[in-house]
Protein backbone atom coordinates (compact mmCIF):
# COMPACT_ATOMS: atom_id res chain seq x y z
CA UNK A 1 11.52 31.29 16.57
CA UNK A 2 12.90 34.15 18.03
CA UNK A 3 16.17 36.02 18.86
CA UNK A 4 18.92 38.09 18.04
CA UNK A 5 21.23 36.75 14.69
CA UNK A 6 25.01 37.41 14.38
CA UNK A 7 26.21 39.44 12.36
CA UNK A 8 26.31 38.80 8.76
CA UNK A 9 23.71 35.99 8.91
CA UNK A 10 19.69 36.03 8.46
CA UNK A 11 17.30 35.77 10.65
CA UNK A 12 14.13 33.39 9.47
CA UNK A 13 11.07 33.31 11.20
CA UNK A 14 9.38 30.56 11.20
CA UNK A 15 5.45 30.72 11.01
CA UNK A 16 1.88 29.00 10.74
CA UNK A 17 0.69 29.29 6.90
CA UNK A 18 -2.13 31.24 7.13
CA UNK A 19 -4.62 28.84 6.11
CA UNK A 20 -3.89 26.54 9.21
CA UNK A 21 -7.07 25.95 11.07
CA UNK A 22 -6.91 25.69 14.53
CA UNK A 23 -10.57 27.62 15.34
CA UNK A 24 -13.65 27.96 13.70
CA UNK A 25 -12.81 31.73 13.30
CA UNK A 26 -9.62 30.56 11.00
CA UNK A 27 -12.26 28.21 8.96
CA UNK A 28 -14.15 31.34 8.56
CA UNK A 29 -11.32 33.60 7.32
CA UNK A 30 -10.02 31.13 4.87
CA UNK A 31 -13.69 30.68 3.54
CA UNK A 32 -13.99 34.73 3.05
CA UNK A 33 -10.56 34.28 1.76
CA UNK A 34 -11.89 32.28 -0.99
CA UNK A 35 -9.29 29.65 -0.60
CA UNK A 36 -12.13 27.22 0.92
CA UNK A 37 -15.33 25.56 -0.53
CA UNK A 38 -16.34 23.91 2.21
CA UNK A 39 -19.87 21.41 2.05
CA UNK A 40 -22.73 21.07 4.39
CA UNK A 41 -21.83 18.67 7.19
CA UNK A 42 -17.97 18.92 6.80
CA UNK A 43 -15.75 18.30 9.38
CA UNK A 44 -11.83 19.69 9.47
CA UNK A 45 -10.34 19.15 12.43
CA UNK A 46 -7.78 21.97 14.24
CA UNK A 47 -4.38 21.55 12.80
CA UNK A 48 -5.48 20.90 9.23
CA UNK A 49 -3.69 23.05 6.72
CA UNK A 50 -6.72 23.78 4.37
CA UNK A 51 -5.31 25.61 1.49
CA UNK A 52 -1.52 25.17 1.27
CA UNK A 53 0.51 27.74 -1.79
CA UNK A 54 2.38 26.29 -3.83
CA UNK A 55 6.03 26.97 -4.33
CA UNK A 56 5.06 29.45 -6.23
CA UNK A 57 2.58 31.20 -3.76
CA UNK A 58 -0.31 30.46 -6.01
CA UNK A 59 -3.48 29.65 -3.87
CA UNK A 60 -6.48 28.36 -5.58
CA UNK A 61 -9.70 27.43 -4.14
CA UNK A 62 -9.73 23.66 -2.08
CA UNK A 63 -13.23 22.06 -2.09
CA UNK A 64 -14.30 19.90 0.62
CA UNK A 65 -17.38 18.23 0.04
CA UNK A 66 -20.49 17.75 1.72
CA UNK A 67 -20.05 15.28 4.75
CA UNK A 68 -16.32 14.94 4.40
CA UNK A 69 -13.91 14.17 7.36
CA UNK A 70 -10.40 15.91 7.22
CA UNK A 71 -8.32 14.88 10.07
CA UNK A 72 -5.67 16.84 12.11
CA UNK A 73 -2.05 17.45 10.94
CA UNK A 74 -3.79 16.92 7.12
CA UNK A 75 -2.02 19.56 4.56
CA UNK A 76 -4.36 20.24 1.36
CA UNK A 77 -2.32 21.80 -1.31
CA UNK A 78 -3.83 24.92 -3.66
CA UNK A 79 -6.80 23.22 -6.11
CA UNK A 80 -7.14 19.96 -3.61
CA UNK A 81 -11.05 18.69 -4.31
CA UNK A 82 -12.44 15.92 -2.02
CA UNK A 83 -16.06 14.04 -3.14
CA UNK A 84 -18.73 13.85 -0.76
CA UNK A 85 -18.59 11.68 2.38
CA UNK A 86 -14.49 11.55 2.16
CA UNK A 87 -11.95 11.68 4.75
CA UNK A 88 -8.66 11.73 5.53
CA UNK A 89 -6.27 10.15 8.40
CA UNK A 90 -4.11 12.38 10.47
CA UNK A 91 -0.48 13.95 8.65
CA UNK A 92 -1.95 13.00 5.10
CA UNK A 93 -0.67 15.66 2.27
CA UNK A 94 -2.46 16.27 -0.75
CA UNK A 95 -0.70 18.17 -3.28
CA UNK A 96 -2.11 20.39 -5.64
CA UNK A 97 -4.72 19.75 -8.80
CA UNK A 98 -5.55 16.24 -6.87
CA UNK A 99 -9.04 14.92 -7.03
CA UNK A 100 -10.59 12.59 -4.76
CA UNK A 101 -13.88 10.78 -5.31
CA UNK A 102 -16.78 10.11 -3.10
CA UNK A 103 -16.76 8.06 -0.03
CA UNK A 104 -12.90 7.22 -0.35
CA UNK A 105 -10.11 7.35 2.82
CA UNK A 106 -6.64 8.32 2.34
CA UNK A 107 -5.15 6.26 5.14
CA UNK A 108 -2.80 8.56 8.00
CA UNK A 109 0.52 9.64 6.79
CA UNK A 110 -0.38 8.76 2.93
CA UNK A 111 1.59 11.13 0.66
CA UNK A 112 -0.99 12.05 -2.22
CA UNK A 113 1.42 13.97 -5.14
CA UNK A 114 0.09 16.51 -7.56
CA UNK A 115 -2.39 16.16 -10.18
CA UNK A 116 -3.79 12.17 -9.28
CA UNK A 117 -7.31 11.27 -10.18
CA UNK A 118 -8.51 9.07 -6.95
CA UNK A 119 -12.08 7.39 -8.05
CA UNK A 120 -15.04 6.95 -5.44
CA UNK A 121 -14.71 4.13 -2.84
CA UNK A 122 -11.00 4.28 -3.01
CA UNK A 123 -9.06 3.28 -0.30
CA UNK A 124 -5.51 4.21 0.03
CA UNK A 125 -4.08 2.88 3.40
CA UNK A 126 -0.96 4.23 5.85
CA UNK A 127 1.66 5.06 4.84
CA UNK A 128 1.15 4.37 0.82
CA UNK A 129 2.67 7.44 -1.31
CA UNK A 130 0.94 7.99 -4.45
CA UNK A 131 3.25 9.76 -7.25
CA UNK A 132 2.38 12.36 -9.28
CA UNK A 133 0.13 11.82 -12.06
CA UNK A 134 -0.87 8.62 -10.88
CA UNK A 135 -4.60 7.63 -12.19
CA UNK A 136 -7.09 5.32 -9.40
CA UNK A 137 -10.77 4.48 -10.35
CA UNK A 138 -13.04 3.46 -8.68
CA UNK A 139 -12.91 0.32 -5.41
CA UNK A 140 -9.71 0.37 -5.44
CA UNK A 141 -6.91 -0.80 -2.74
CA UNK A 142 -3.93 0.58 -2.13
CA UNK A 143 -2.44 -1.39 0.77
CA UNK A 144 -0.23 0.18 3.63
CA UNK A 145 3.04 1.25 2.09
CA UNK A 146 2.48 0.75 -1.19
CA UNK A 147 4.55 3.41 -3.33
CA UNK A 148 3.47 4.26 -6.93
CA UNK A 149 6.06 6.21 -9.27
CA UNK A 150 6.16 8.25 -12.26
CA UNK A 151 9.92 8.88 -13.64
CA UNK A 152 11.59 5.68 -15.21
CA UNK A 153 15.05 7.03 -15.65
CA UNK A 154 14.89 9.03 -12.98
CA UNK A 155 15.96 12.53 -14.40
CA UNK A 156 16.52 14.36 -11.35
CA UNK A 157 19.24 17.09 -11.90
CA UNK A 158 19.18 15.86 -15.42
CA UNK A 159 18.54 16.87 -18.95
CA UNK A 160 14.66 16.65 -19.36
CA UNK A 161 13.71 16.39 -15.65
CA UNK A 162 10.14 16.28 -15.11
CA UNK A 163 9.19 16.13 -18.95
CA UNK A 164 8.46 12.54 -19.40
CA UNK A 165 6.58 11.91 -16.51
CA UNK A 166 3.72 9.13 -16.47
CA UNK A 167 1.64 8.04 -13.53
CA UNK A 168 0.77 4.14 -13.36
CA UNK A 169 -3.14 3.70 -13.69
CA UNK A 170 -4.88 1.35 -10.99
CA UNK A 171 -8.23 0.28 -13.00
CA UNK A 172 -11.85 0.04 -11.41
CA UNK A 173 -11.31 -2.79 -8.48
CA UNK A 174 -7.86 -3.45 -7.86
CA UNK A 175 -6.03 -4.24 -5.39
CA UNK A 176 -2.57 -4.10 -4.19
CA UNK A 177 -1.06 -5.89 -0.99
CA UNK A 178 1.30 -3.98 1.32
CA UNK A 179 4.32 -2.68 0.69
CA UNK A 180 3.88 -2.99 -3.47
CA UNK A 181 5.36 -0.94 -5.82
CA UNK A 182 3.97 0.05 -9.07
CA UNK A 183 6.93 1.56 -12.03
CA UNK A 184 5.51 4.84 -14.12
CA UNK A 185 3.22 4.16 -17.09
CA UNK A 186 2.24 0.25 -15.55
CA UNK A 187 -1.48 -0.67 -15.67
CA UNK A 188 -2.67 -2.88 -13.20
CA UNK A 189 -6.27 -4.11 -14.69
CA UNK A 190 -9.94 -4.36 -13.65
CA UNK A 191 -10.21 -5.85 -10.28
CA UNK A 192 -6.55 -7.45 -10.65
CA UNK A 193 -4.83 -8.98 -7.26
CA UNK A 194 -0.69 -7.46 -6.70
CA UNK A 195 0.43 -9.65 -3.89
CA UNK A 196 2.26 -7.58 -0.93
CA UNK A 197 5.84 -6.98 -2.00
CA UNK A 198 5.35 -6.44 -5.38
CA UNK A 199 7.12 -5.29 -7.77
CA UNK A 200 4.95 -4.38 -10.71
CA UNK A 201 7.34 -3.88 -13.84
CA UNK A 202 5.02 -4.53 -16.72
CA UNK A 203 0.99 -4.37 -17.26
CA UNK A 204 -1.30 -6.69 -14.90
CA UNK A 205 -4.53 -7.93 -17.08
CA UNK A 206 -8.12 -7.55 -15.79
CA UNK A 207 -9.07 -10.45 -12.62
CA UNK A 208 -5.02 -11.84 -12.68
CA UNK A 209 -3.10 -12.25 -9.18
CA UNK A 210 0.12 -10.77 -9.32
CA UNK A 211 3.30 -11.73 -7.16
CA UNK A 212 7.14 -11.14 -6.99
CA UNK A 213 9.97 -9.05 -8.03
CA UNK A 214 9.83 -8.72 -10.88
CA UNK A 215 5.79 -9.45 -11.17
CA UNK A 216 4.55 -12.51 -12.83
CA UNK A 217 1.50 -13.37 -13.64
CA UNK A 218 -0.03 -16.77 -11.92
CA UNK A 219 -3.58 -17.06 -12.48
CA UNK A 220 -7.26 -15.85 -12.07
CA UNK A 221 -8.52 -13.94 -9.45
CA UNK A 222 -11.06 -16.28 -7.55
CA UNK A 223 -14.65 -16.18 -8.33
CA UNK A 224 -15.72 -15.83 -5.19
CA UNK A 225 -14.36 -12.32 -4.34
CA UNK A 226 -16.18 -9.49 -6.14
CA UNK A 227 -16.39 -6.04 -5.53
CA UNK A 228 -19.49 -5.10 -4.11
CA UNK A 229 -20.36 -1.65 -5.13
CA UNK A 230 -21.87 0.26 -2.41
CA UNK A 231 -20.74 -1.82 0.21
CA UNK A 232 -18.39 -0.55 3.06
């Protein structure tokens, strides 16, 4: 943006961060720059944002493993690491100290926070947001809009804001339907079923379905659908 100010305001210029990819030259620089690890057979797209400072300007090294797909508009915060054979939709952010597995997919316009733990064979669909802290292992489902949180009294502006912060934990398996919504410190257990719509206030046990707000609890998972590791 451009242009003269009047007088007694500021003038702010608005421009690309510098680790924005649009060529292969930028890839380059931000690998010399040693804010990129970047694996044999990688992909990143032009428009990715593959190092992102924090607030505090700090920049630490993203790694993007070998075969991974990052797609355009896709913002990767300072300390982002993504397993083998991942990818990304477009306009995902990743904030920083987040791990991803191998062979998972963050879904387009999914809102990873800092410091998750995403397993191998995830899949976290559109639009889901992911809070801070928030623990997924392995297979799991996050369906489109789901939205996980991490501050029960919701401290902001408050007296001990962002000191008792707990992520939900989404064990080995799981699965939640669209649009469900997970409260801070909430377990939902081995290969467990949260219907769409959910509203998960208290622990799920392993192989349970899950519906309503609030949750109850209405049975067993059926036999017949097992996780199938290695499958697609």
């Amino acid at each position: 943006m451009s242009g003269s100010a009047s007088p007694g305001t500021a003038t702010t210029l608005l421009h690309a961060p510098q680790s924005l990819v649009q060529t292969a030259d930028d890839l380059d620089r931000c690998v010399a720059a040693g804010w990129l690890a970047l694996g044999a057979d990688a992909m990143v797209e032009a428009g990715v944002d593959v190092c992102h400072p924090t607030r505090s300007g700090e920049r630490r090294p993203v790694v993007i493993g070998p075969g991974c797909l990052v797609r355009s508009g896709t913002v990767l915060y300072s300390g982002v690491r993504l397993g083998a054979g991942t990818q990304t939709g477009h306009h995902v952010v990743v904030r920083e100290d987040t791990e991803v597995g191998d062979e998972s997919v963050i879904g387009t316009a999914a809102t990873v926070e800092e410091r998750i733990r995403i397993g191998d064979h995830v899949l976290v669909q559109t639009q889901a947001h992911l809070s801070g802290l928030t623990v997924v292992e392995d297979y799991a489902f996050v369906g489109p809009g789901c939205v996980t949180t991490n501050d029960l009294r919701m401290l902001h502006r408050r007296a001990g804001a962002r000191q008792h912060l707990v992520g939900p934990v989404l064990r080995w398996g799981c699965r939640l339907g669209a649009g469900a919504v997970v409260l801070p410190g909430v377990t939902v257990g081995r290969e467990a079923l949260v219907a769409a719509g959910a509203v998960v206030i208290r622990d799920v046990p392993d192989r349970t379905v899950a519906v309503g707000n609030p949750v109850r609890l209405v049975g067993p998972v059926p036999d017949d659908e097992p996780v199938l590791p290695g499958s697609g």
